[in-house]
N, C-alpha and C. Protein backbone atom coordinates (compact mmCIF):
# COMPACT_ATOMS: atom_id res chain seq x y z
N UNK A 1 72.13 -56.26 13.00
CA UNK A 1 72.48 -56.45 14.40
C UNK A 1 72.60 -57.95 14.65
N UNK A 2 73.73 -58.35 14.94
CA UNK A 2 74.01 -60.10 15.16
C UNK A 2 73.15 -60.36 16.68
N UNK A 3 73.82 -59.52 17.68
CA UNK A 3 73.22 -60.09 19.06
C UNK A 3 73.09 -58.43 19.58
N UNK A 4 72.08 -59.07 20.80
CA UNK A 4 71.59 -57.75 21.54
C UNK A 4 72.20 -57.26 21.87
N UNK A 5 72.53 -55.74 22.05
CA UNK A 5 73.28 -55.12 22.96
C UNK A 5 72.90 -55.01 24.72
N UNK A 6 74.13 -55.23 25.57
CA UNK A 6 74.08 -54.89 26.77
C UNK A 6 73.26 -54.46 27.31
N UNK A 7 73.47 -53.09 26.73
CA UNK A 7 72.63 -52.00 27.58
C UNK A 7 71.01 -52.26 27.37
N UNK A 8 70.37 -53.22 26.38
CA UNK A 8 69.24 -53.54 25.92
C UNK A 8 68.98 -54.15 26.84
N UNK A 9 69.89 -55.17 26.99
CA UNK A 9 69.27 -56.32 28.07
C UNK A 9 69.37 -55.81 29.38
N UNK A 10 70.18 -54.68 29.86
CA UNK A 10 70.16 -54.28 31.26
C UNK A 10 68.86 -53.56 31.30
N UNK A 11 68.31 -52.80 30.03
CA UNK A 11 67.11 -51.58 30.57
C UNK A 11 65.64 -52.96 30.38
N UNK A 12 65.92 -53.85 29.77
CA UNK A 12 64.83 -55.00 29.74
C UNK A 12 64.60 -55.85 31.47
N UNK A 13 65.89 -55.51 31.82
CA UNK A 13 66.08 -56.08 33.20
C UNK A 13 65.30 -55.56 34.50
N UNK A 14 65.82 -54.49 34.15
CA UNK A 14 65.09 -53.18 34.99
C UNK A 14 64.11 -52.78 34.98
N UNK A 15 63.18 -52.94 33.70
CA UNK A 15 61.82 -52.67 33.38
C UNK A 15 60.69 -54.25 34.09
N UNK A 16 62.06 -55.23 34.06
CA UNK A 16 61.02 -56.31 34.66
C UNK A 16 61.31 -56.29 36.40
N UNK A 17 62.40 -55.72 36.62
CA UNK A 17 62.37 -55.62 37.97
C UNK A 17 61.57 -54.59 38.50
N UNK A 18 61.17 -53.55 37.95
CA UNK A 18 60.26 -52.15 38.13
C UNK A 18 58.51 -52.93 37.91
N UNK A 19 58.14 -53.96 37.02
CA UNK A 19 57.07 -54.46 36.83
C UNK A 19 57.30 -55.36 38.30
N UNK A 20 58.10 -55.86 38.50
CA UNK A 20 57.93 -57.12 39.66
C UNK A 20 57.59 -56.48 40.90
N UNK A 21 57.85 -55.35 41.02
CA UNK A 21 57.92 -54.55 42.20
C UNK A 21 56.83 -54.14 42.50
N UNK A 22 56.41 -53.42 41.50
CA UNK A 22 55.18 -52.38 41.39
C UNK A 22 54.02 -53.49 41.27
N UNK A 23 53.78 -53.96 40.79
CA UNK A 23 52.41 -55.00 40.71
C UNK A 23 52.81 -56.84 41.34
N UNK A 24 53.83 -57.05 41.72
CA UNK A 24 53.56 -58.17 42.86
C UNK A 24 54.03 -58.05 43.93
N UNK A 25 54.43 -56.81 44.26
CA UNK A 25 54.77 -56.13 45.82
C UNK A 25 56.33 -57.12 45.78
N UNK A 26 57.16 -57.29 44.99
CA UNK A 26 58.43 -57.98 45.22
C UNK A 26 59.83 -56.65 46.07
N UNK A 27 59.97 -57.29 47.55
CA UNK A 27 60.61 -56.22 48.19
C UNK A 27 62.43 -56.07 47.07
N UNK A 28 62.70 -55.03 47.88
CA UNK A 28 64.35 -54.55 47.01
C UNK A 28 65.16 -55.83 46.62
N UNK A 29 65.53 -56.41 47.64
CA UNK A 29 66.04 -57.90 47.23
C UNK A 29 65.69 -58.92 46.30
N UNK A 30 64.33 -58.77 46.58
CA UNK A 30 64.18 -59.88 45.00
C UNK A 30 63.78 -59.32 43.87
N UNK A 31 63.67 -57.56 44.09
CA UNK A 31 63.72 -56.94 42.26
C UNK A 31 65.40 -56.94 41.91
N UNK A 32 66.38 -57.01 42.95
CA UNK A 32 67.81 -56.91 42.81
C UNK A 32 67.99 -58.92 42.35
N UNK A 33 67.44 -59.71 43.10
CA UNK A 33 67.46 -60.77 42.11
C UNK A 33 66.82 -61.45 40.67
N UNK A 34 65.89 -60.55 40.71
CA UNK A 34 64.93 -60.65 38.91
C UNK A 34 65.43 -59.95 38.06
N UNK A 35 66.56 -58.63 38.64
CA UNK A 35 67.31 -58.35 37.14
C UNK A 35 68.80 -58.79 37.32
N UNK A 36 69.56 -59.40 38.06
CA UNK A 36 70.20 -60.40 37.94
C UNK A 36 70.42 -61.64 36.78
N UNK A 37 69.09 -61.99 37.32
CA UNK A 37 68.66 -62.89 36.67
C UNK A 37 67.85 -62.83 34.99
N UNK A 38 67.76 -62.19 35.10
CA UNK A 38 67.02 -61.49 33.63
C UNK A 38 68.44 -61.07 32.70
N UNK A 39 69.46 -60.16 33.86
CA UNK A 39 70.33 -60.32 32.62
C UNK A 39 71.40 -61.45 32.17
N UNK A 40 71.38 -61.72 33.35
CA UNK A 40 72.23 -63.64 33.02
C UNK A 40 71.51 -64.32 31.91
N UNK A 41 70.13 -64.40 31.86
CA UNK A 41 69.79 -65.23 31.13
C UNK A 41 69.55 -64.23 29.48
N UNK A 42 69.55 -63.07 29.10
CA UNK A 42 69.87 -62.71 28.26
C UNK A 42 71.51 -62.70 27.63
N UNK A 43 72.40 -62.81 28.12
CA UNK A 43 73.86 -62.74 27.71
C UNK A 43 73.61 -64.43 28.00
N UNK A 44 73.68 -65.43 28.62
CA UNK A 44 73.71 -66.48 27.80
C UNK A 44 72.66 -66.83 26.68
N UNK A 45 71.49 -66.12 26.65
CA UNK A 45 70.74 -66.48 25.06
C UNK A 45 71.63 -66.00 24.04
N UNK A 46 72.13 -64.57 24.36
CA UNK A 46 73.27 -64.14 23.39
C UNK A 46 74.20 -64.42 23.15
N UNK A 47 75.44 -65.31 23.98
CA UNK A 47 76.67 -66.10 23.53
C UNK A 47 75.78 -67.21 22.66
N UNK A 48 74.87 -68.15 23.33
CA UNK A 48 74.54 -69.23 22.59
C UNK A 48 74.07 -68.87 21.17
N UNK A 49 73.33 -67.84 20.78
CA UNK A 49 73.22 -67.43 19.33
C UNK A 49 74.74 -67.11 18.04
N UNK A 50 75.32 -66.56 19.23
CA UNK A 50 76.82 -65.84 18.72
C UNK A 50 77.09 -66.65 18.58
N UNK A 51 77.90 -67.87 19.40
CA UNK A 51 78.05 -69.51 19.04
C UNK A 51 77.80 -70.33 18.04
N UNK A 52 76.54 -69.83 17.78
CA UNK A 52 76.05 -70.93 17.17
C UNK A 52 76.13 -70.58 15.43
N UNK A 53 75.83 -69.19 15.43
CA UNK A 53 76.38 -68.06 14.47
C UNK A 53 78.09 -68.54 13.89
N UNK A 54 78.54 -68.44 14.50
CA UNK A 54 80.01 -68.58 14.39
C UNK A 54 80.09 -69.69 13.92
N UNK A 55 79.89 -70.73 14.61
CA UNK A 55 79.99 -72.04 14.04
C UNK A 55 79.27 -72.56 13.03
N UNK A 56 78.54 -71.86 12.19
CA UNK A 56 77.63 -72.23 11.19
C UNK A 56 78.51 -71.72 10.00
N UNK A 57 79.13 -70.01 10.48
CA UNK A 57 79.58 -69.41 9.40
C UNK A 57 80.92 -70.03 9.18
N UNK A 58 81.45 -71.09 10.19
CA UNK A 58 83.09 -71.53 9.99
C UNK A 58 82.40 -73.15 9.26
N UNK A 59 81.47 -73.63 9.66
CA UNK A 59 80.86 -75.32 8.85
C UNK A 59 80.67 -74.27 7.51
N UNK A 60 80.53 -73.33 7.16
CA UNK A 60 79.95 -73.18 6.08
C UNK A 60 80.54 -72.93 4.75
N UNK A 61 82.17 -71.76 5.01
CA UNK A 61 82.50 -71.46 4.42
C UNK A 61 83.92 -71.93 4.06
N UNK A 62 84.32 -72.46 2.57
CA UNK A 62 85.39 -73.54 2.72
C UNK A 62 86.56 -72.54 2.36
N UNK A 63 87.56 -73.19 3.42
CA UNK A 63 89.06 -72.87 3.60
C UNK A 63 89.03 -72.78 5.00
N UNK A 64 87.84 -72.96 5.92
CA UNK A 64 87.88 -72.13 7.19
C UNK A 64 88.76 -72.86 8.04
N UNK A 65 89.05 -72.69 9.71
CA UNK A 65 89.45 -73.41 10.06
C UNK A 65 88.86 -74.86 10.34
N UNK A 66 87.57 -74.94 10.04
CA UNK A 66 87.04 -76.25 10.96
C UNK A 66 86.95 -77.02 9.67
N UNK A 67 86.52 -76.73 8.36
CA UNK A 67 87.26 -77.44 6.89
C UNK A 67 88.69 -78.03 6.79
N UNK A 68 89.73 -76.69 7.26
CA UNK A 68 90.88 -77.63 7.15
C UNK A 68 90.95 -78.53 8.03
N UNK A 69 90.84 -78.14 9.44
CA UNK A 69 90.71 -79.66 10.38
C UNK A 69 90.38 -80.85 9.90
N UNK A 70 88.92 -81.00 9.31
CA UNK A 70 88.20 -82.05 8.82
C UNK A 70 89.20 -82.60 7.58
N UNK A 71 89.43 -81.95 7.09
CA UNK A 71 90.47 -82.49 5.86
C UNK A 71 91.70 -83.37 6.28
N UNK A 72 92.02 -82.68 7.11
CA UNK A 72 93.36 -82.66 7.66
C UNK A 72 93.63 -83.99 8.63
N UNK A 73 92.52 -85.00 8.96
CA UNK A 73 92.06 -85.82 9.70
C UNK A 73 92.43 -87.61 8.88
């Protein structure tokens, strides 16, 4: 598995908005902004891994495009 799936990070979202609710009394609006926010910040942990993934496997492997660039310079 390279990066999380979606639906992982939405039911991780929901489980912290269902914890925020239930034990710090957080009304509808701000459990609707803690999984917002929970899943924003999971899909950017996940592009930035994918990213970073990608760009390791293109520095890494020669013929790629970012080899010929560098050559090509």
């Amino acid at each position: 598995m390279k990066t999380l799936p979606f639906a992982v990070g939405f039911v991780v979202a929901f489980g912290t908005g269902y914890v925020c609710g239930e034990f710090f009394g957080f009304p509808w609006w701000q459990r609707l902004i803690t999984v917002v926010v929970v899943v924003m910040a999971l899909e950017g942990a996940n592009q930035a891994v994918g990213r970073a993934r990608a760009r390791k496997k293109a520095l890494g492997e020669p013929g790629s495009e970012a080899d010929q660039r560098s050559s090509s310079s």
